[in-house]
PDB file of N, CA and C in Angstrom:
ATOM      1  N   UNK A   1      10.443 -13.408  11.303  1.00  0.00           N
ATOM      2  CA  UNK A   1      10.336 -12.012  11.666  1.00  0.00           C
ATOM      3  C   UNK A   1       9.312 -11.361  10.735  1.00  0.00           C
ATOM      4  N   UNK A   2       8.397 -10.974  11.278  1.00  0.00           N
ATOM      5  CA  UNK A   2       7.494  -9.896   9.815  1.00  0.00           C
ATOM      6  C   UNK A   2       7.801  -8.973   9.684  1.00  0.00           C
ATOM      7  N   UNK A   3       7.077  -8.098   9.332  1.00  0.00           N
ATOM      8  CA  UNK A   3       7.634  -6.711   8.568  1.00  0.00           C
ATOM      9  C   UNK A   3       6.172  -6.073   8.394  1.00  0.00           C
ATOM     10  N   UNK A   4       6.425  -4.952   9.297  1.00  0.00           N
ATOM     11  CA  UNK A   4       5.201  -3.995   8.937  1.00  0.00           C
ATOM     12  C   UNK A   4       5.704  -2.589   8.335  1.00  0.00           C
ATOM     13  N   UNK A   5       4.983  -2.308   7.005  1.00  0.00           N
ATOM     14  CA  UNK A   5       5.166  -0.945   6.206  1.00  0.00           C
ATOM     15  C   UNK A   5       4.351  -0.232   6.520  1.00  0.00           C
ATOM     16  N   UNK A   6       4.656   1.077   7.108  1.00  0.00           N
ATOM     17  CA  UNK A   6       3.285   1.934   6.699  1.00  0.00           C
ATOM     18  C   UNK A   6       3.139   3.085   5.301  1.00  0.00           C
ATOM     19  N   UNK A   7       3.117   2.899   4.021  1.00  0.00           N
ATOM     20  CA  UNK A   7       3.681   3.939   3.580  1.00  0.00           C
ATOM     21  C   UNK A   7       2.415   5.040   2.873  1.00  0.00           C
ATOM     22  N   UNK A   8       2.380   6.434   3.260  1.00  0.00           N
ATOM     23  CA  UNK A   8       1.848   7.209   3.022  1.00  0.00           C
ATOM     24  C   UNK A   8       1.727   7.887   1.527  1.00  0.00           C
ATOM     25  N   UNK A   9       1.166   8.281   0.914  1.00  0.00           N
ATOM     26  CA  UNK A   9       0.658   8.877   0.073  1.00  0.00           C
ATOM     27  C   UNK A   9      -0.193  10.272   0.144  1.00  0.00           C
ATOM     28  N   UNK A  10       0.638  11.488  -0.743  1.00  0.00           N
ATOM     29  CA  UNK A  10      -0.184  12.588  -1.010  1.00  0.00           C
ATOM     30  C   UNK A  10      -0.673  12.790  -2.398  1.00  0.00           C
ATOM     31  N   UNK A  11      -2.055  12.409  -2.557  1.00  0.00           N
ATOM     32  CA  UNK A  11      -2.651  12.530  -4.325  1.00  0.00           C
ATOM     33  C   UNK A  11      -2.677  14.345  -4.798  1.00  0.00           C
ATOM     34  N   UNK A  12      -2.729  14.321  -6.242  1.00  0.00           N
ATOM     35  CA  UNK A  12      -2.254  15.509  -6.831  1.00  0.00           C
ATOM     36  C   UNK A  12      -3.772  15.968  -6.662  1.00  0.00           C
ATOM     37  N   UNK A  13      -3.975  17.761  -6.355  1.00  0.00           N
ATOM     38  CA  UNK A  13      -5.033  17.986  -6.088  1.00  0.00           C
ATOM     39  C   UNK A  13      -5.661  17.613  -7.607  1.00  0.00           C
ATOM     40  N   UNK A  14      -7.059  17.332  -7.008  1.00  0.00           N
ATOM     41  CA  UNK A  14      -8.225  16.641  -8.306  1.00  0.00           C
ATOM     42  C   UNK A  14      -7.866  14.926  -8.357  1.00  0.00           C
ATOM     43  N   UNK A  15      -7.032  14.710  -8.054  1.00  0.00           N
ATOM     44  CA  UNK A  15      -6.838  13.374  -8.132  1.00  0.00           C
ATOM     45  C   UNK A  15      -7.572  12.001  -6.734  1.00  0.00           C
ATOM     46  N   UNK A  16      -8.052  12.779  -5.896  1.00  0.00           N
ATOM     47  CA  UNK A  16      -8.161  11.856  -4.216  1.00  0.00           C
ATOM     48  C   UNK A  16      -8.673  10.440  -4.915  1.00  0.00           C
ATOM     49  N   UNK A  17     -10.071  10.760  -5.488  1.00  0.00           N
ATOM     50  CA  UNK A  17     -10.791   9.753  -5.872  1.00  0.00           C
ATOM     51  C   UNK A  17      -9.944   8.797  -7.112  1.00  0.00           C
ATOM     52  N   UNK A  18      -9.458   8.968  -7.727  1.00  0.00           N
ATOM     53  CA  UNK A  18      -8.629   8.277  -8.644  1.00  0.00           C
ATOM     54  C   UNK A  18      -7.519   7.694  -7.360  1.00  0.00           C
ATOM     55  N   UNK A  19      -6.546   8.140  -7.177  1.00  0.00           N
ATOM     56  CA  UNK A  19      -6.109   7.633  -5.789  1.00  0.00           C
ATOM     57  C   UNK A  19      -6.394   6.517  -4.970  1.00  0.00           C
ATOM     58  N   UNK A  20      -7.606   7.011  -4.507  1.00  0.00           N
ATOM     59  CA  UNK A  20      -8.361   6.481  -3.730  1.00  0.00           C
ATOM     60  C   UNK A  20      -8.659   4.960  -4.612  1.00  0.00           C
ATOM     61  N   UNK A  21      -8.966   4.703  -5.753  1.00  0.00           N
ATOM     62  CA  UNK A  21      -9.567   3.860  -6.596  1.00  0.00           C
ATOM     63  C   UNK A  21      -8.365   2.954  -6.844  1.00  0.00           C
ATOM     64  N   UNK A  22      -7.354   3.162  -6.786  1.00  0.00           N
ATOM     65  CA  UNK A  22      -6.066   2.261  -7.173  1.00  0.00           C
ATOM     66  C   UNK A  22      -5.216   1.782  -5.902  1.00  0.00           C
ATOM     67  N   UNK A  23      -5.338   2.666  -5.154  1.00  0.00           N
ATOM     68  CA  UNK A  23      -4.771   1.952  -3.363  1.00  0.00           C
ATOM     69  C   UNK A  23      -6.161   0.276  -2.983  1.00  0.00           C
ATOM     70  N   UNK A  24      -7.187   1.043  -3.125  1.00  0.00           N
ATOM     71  CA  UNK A  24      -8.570   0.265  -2.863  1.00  0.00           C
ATOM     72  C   UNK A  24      -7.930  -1.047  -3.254  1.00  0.00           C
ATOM     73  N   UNK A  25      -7.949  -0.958  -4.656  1.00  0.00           N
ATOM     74  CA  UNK A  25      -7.633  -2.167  -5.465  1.00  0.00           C
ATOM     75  C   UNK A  25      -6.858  -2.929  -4.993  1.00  0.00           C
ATOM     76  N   UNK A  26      -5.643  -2.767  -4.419  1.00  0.00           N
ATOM     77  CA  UNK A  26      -4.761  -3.543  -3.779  1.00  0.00           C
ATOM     78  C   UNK A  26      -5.155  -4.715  -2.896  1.00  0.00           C
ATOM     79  N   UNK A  27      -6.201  -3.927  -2.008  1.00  0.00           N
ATOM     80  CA  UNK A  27      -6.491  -4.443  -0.773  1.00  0.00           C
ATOM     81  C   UNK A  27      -6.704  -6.006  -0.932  1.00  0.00           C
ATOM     82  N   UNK A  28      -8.331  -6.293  -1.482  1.00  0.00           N
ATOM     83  CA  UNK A  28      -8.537  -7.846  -1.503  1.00  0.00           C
ATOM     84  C   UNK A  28      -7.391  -8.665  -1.873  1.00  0.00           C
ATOM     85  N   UNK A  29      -6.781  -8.329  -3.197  1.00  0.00           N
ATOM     86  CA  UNK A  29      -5.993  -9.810  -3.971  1.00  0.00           C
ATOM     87  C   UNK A  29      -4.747  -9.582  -3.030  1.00  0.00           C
ATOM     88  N   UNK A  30      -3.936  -8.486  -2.062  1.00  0.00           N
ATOM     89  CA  UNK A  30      -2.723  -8.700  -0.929  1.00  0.00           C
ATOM     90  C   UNK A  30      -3.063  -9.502  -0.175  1.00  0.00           C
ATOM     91  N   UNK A  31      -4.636  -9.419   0.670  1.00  0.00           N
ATOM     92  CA  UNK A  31      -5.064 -10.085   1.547  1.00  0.00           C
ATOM     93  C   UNK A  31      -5.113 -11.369   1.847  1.00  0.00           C
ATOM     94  N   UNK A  32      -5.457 -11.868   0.333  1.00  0.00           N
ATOM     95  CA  UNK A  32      -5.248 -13.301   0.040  1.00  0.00           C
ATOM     96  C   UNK A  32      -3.949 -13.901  -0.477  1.00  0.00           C
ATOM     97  N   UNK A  33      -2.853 -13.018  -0.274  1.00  0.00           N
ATOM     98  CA  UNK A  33      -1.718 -13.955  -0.638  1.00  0.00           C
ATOM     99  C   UNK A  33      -0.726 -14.384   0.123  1.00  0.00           C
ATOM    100  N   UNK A  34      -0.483 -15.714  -0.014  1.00  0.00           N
ATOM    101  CA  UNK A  34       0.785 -15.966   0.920  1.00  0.00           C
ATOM    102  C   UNK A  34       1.023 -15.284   1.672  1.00  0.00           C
ATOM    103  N   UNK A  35       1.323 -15.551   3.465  1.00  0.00           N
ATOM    104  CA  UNK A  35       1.793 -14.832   4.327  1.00  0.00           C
ATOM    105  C   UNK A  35       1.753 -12.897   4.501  1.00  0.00           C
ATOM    106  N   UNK A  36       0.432 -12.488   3.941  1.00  0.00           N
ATOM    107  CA  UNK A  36      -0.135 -11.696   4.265  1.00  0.00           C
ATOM    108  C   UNK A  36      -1.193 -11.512   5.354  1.00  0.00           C
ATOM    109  N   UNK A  37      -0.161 -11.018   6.783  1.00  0.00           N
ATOM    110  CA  UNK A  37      -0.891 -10.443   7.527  1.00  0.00           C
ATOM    111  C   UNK A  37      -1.762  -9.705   8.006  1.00  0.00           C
ATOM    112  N   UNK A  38      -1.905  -8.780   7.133  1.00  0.00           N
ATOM    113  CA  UNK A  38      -2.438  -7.513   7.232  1.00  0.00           C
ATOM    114  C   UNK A  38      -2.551  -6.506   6.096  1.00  0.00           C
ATOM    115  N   UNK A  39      -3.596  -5.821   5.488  1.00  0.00           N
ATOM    116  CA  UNK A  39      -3.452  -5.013   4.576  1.00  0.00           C
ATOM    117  C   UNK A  39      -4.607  -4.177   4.686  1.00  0.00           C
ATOM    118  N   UNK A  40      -4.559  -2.963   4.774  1.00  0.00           N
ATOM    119  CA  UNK A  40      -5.852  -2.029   4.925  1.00  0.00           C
ATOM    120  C   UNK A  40      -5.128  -0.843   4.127  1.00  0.00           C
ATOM    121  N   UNK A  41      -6.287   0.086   3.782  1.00  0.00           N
ATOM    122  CA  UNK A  41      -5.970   1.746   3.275  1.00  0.00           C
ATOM    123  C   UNK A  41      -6.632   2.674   3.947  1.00  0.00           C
ATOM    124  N   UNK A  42      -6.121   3.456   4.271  1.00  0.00           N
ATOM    125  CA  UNK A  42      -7.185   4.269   4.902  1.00  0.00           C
ATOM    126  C   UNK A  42      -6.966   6.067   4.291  1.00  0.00           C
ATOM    127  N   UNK A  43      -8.008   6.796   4.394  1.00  0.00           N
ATOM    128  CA  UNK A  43      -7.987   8.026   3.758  1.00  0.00           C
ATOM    129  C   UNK A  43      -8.088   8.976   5.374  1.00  0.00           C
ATOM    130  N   UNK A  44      -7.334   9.882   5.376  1.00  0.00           N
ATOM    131  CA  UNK A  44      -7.220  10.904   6.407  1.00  0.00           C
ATOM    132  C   UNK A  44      -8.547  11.979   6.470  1.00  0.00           C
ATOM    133  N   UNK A  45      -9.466  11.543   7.404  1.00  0.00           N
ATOM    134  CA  UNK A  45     -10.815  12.442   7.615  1.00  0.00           C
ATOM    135  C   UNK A  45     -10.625  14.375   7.016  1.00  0.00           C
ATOM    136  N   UNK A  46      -9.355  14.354   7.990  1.00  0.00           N
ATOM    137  CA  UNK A  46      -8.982  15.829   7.896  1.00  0.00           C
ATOM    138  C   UNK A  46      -8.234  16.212   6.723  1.00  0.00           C
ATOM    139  N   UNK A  47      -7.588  15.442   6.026  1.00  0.00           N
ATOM    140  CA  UNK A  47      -6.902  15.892   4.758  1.00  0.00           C
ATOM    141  C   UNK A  47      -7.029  14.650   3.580  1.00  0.00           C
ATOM    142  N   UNK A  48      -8.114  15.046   2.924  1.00  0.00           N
ATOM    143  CA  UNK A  48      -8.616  13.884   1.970  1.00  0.00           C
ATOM    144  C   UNK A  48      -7.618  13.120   0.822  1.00  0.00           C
ATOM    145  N   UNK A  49      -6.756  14.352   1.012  1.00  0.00           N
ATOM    146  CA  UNK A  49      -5.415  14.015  -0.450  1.00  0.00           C
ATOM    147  C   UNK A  49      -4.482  12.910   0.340  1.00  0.00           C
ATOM    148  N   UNK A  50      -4.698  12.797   1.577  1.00  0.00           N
ATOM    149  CA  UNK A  50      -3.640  12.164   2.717  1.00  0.00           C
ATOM    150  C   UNK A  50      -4.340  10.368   2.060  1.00  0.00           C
ATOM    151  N   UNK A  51      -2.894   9.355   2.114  1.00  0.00           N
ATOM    152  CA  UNK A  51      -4.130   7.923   2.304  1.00  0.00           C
ATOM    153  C   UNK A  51      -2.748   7.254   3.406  1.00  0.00           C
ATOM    154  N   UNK A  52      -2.836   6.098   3.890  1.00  0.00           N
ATOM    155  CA  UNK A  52      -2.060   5.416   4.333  1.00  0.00           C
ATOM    156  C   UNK A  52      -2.128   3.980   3.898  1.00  0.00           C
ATOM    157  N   UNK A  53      -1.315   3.521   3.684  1.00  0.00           N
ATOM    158  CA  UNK A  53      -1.566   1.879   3.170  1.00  0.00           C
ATOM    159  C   UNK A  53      -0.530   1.483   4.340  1.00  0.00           C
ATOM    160  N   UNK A  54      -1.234   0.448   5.234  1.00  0.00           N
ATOM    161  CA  UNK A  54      -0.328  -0.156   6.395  1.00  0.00           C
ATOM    162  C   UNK A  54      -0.627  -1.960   5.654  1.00  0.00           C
ATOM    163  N   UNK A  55       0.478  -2.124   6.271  1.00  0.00           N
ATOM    164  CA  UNK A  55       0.868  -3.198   5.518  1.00  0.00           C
ATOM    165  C   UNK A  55       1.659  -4.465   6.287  1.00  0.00           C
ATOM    166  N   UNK A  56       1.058  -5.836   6.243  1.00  0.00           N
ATOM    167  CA  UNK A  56       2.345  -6.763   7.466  1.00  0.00           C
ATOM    168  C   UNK A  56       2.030  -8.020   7.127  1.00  0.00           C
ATOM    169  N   UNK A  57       3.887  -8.425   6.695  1.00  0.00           N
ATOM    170  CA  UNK A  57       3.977  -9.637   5.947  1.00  0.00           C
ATOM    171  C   UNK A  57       4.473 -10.058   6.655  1.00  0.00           C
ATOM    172  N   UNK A  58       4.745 -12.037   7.161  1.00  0.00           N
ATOM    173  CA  UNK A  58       4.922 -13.006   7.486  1.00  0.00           C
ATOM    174  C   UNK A  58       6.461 -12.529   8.031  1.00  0.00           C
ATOM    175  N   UNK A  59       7.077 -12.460   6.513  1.00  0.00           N
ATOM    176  CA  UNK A  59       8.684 -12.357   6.311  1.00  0.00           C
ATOM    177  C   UNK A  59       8.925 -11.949   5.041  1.00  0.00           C
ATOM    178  N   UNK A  60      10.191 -11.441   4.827  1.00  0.00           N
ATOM    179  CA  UNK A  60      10.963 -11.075   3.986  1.00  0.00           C
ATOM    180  C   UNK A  60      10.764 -11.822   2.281  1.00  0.00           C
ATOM    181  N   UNK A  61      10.467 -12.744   2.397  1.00  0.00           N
ATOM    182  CA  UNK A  61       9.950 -13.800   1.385  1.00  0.00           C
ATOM    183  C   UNK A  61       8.329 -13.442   0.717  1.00  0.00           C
ATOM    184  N   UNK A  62       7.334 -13.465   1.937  1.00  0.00           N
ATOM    185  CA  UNK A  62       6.294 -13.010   1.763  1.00  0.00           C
ATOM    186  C   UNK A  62       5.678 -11.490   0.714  1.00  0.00           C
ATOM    187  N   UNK A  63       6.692 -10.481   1.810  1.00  0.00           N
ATOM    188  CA  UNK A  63       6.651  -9.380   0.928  1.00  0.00           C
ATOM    189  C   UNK A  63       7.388  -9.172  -0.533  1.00  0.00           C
ATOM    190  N   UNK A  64       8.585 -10.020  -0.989  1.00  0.00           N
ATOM    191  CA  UNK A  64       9.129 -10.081  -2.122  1.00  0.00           C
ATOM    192  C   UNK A  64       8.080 -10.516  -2.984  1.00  0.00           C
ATOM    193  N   UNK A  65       7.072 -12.298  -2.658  1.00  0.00           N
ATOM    194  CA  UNK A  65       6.196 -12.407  -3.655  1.00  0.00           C
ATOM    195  C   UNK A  65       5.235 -11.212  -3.750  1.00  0.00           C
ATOM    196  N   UNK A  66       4.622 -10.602  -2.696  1.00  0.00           N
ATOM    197  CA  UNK A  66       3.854  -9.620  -3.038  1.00  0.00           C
ATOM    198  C   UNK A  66       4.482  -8.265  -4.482  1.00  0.00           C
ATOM    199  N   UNK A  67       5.569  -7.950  -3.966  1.00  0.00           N
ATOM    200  CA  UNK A  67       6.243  -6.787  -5.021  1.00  0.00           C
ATOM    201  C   UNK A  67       6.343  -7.473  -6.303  1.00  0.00           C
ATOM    202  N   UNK A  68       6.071  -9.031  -6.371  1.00  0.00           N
ATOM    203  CA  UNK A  68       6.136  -9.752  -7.887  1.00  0.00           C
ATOM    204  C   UNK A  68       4.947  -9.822  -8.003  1.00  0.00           C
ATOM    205  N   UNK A  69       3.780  -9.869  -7.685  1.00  0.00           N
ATOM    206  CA  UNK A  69       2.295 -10.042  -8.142  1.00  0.00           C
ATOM    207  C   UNK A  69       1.720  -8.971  -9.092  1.00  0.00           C
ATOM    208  N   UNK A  70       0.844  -9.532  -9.976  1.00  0.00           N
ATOM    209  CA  UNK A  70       0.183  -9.136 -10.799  1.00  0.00           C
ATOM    210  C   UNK A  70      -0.465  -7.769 -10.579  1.00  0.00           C
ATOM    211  N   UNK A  71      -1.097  -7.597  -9.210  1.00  0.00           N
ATOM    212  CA  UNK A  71      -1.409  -6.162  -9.152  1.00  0.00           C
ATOM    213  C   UNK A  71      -0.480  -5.752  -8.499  1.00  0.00           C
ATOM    214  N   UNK A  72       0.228  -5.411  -8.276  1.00  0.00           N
ATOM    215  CA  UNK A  72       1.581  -4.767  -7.537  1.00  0.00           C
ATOM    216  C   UNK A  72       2.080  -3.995  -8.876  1.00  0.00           C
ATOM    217  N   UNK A  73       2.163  -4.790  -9.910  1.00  0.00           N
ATOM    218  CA  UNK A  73       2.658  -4.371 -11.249  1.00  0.00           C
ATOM    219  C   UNK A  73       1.944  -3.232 -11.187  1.00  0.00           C
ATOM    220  N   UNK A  74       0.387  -3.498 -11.589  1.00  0.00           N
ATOM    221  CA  UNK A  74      -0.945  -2.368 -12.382  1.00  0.00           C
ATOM    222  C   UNK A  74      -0.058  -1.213 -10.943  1.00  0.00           C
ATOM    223  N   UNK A  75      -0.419  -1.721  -9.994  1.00  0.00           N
ATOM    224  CA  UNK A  75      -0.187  -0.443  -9.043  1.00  0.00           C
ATOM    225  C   UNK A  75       0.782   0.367  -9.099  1.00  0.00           C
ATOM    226  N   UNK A  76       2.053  -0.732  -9.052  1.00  0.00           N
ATOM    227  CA  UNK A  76       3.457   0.489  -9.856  1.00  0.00           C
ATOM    228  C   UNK A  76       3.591   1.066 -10.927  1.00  0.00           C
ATOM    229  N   UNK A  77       2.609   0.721 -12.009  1.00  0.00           N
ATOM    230  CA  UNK A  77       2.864   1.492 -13.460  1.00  0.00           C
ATOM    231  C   UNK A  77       1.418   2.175 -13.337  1.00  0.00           C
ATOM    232  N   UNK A  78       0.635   2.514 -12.367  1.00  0.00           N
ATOM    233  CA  UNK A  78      -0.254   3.823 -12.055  1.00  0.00           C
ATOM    234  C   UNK A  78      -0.219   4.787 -11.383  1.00  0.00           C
ATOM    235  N   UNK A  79       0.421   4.428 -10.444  1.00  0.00           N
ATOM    236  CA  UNK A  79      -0.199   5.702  -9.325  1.00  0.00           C
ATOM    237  C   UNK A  79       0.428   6.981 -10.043  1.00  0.00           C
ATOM    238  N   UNK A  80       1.766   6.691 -10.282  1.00  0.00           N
ATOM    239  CA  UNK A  80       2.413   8.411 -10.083  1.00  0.00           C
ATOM    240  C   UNK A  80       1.739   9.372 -10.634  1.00  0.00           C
ATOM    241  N   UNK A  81       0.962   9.371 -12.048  1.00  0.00           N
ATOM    242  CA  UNK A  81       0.277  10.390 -12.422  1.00  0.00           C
ATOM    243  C   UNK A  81      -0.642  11.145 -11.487  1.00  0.00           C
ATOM    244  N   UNK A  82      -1.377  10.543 -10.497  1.00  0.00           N
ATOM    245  CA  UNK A  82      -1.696  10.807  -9.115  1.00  0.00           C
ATOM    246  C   UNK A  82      -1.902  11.422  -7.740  1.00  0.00           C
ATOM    247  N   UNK A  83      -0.239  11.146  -7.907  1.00  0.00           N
ATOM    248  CA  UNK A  83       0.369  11.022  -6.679  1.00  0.00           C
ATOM    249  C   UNK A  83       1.570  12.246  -6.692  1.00  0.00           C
ATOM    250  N   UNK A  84       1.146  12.901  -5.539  1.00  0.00           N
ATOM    251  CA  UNK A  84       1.765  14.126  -5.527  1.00  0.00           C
ATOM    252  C   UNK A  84       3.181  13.951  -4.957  1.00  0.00           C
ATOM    253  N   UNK A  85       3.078  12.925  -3.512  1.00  0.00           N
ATOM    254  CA  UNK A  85       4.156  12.810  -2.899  1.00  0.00           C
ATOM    255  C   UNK A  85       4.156  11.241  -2.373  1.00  0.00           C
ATOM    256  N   UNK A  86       5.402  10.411  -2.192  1.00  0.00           N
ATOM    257  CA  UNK A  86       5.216   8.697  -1.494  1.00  0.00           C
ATOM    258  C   UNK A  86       6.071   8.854  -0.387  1.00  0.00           C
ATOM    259  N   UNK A  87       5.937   8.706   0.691  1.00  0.00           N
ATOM    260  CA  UNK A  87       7.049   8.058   1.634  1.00  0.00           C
ATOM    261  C   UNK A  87       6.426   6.899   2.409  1.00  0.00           C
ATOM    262  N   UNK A  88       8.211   5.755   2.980  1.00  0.00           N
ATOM    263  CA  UNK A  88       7.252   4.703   3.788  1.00  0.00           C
ATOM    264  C   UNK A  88       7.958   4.818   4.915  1.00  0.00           C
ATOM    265  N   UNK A  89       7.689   3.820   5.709  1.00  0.00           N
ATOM    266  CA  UNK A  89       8.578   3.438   7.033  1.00  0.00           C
ATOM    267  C   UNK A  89       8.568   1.634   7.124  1.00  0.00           C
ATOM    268  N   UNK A  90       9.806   1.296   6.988  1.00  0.00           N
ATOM    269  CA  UNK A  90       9.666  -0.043   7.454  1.00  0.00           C
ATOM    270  C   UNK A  90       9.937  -0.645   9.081  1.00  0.00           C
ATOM    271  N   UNK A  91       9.347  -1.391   9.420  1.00  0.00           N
ATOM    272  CA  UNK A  91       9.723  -2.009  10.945  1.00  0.00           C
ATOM    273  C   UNK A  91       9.446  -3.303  11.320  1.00  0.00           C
ATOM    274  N   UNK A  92      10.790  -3.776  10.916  1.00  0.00           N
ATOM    275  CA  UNK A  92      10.704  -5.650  11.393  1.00  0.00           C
ATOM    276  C   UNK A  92      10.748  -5.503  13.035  1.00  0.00           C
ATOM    277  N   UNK A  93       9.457  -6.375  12.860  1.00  0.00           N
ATOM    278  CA  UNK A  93       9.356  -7.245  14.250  1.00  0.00           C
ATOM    279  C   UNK A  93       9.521  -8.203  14.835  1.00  0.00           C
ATOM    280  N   UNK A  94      10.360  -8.883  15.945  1.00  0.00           N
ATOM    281  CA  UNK A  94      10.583  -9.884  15.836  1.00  0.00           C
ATOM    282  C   UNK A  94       9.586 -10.856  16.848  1.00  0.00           C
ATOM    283  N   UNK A  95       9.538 -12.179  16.007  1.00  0.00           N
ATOM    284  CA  UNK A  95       8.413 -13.232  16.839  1.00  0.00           C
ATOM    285  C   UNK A  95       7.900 -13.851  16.072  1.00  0.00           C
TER     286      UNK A  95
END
């Protein structure tokens, strides 16, 4: 079954580009790991503080090694200074 996250982010005003610079980072080294389906960021045209990180792992296994990887760490002990507001949505799919 995979698992697609989408979880949103609002950066603290003055912050987009810092933001912006630490979601980025994620992207390549998720892409390449184990049962990573999918990983993009994207910044909202109309509201620049807006980002989305969509996200889709294999399985349940997949996304656990990801939350143990090396940048997952840097990423959890950065953003909040940042980051104004986090919410996600999870949705297993099955197949």
């Amino acid at each position: 079954m995979t698992i697609t996250k989408r979880v949103t982010f609002i950066a603290k005003e003055g912050s987009e580009a810092k933001m912006k610079e630490l979601l980025t980072a994620m992207v390549k080294p998720s892409k390449i790991e184990e049962g990573c389906l999918l990983y993009d960021i994207f910044q909202y045209e109309n509201n620049p503080k807006k980002f989305m990180a969509v996200e889709t792992w294999r399985n349940e296994v997949a996304l656990d090694g990801h939350k143990a990887s090396a940048h997952y760490a840097v990423y959890k002990s950065s953003y909040e200074p940042y980051c104004e507001s986090k919410y996600s949505d999870e949705l297993e799919i099955l197949g």
